[in-house]
Protein backbone atom coordinates (compact mmCIF):
# COMPACT_ATOMS: atom_id res chain seq x y z
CA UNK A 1 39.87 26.34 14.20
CA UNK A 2 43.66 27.16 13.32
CA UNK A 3 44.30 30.44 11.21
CA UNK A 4 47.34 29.66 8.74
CA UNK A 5 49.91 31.08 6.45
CA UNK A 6 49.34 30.50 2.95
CA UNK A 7 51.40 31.14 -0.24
CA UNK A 8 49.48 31.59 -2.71
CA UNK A 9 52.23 33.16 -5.33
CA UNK A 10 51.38 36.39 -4.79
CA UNK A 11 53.82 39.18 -2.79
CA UNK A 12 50.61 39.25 -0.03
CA UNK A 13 50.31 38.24 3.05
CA UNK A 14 47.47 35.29 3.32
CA UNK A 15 46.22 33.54 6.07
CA UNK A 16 43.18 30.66 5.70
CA UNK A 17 40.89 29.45 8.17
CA UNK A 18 41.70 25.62 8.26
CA UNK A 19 37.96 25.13 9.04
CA UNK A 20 35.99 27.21 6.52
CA UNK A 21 38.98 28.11 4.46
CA UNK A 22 38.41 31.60 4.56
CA UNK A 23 40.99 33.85 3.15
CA UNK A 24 42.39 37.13 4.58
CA UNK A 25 44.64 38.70 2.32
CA UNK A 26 47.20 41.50 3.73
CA UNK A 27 49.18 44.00 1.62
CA UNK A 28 52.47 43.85 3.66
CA UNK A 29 53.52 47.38 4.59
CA UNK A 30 57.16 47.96 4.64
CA UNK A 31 57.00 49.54 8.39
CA UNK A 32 56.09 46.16 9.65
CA UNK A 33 59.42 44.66 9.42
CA UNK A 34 61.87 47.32 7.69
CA UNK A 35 63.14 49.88 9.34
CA UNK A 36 62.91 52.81 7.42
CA UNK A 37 64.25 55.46 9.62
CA UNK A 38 66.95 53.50 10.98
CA UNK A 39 68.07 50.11 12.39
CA UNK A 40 64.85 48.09 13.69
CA UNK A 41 64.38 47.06 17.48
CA UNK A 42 66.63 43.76 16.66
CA UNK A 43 69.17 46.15 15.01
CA UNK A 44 68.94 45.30 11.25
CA UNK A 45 69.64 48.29 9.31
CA UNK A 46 67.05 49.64 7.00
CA UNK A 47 67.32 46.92 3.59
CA UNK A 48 65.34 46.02 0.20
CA UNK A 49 65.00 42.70 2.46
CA UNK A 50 64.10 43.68 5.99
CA UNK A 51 64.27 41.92 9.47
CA UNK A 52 62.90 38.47 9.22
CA UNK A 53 62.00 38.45 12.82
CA UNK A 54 59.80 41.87 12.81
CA UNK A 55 57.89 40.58 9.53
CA UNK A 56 57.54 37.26 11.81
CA UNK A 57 56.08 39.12 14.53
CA UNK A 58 53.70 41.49 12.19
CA UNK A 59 52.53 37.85 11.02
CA UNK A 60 51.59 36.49 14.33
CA UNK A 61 50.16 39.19 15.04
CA UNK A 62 48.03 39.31 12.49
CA UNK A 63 46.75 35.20 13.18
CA UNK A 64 46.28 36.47 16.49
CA UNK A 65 44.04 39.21 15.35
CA UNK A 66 42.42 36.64 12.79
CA UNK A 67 42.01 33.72 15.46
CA UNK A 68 40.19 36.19 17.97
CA UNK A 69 38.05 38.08 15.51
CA UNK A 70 37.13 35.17 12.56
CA UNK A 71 34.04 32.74 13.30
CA UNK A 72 33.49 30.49 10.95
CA UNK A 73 30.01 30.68 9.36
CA UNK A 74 27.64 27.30 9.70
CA UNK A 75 27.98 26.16 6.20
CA UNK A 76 24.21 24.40 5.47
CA UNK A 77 24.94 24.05 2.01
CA UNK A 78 28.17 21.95 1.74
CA UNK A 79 26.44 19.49 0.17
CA UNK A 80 25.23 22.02 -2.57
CA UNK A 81 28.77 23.42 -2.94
CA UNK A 82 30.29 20.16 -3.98
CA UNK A 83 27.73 18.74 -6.66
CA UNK A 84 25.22 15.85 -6.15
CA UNK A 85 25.75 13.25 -2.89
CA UNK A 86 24.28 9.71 -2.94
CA UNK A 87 20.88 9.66 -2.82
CA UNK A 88 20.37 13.26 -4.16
CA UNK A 89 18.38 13.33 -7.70
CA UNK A 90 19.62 13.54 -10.49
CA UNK A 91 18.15 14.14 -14.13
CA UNK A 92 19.80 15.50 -17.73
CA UNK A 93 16.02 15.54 -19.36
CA UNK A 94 13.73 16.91 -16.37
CA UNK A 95 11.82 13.51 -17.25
CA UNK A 96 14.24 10.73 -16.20
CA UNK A 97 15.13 11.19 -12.15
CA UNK A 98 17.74 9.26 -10.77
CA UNK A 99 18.99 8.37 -7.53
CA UNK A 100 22.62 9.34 -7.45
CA UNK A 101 25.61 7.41 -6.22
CA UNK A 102 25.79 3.22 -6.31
CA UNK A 103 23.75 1.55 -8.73
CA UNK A 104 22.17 5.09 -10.21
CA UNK A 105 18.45 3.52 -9.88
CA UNK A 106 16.05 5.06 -11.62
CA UNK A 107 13.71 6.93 -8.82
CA UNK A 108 10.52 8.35 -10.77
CA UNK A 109 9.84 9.64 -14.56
CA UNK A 110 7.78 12.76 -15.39
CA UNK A 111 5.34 12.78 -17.43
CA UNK A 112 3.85 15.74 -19.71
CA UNK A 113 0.32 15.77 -20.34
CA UNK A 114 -1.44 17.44 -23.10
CA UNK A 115 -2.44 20.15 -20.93
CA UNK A 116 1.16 21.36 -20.09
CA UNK A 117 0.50 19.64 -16.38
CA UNK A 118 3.20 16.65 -15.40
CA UNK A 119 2.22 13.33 -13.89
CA UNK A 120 4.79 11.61 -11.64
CA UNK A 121 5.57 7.64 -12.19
CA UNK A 122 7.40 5.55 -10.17
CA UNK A 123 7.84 2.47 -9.74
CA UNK A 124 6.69 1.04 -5.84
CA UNK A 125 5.08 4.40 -4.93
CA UNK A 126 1.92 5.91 -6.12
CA UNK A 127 1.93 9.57 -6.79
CA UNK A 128 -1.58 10.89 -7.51
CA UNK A 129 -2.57 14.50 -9.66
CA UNK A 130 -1.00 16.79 -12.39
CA UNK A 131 1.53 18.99 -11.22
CA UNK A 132 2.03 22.57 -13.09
CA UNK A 133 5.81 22.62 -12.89
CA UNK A 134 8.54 20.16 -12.95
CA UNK A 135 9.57 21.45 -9.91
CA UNK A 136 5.74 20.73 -8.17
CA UNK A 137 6.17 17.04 -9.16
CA UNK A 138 9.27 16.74 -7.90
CA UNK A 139 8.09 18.28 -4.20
CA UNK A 140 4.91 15.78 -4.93
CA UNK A 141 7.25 12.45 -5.10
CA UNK A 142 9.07 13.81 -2.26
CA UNK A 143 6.35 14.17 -0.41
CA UNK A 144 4.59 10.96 -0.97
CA UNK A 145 8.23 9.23 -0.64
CA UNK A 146 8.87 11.06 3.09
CA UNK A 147 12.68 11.70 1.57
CA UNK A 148 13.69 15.19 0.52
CA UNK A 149 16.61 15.19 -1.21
CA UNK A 150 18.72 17.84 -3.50
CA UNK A 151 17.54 17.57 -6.95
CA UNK A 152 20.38 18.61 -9.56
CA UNK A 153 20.15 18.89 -13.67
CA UNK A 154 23.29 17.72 -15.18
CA UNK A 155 23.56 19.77 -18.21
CA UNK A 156 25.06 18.60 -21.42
CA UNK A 157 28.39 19.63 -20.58
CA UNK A 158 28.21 17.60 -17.64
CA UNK A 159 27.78 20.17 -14.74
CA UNK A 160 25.47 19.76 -11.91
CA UNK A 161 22.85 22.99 -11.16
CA UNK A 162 20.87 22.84 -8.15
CA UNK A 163 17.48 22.75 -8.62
CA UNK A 164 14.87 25.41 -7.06
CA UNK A 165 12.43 23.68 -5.30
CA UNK A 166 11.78 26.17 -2.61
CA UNK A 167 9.13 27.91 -5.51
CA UNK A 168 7.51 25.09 -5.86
């Protein structure tokens, strides 16, 4: 883990974690590097501008402060953050279920029956009952397929939701 300054076009002082990218954003007071009541330690009289080398030292003091105190938080839903993966599902219609990434195969279909309840067709695997929810027949075809990916809905605009299956 290496704590870094940023610019991010702001007047603040920002430094990221180059592991998590966690930002800590600083409001730079003047005391740190301009002598106010006088000349500073290096002998730079007070200035609109300042001594370069006490804002340099607030800085590393501040990464210091940063490196020691900052643990990066285990990040279990990467995956999630950044849209579908291959092999994750993938579906537009919550009937059509695809496995992402390479040749996009279509993985199972949904069907609705008259009672409301969904049935659960694919092709080389046999998934028996109605299922109440979408979201039960998906957990059913993951179940009888030993493979639980992330299911996403693409929506018409073309962005991927993560789907709730944890209810199901």
């Amino acid at each position: 883990m290496a704590i870094e300054l940023i610019d991010d076009g702001t007047m603040d002082t920002v430094l990221r974690c180059s592991d998590c990218a966690e930002e800590f954003r600083y409001s730079t007071p003047m005391d740190a590097y301009d002598a106010t009541d006088g000349p500073c330690e290096h002998g730079i009289p007070a200035s609109g501008d300042g001594c370069v080398d006490c804002r340099d030292a607030w800085i590393e003091e501040l990464i210091t402060e940063c490196s020691d105190e900052h643990a990066c938080e285990p990040d279990d839903d990467d995956d999630e953050s950044n849209g579908p993966q291959d092999e994750d599902l993938v579906t537009s219609d919550n009937v059509h279920f695809y496995s992402y990434g390479g040749p996009n195969r279509l993985a199972f279909e949904l069907q609705e029956t008259s009672t409301g309840h969904y049935r659960v067709h694919a092709r080389a695997l046999q998934v028996p009952g109605q299922y109440a929810t979408v979201e039960r027949a998906i957990r059913a075809y993951m179940h009888a397929s030993q493979y639980w990916p992330n299911c996403w809905f693409i929506s018409d605009h073309g962005n991927a939701h993560l789907m709730d299956l944890e209810r199901a």
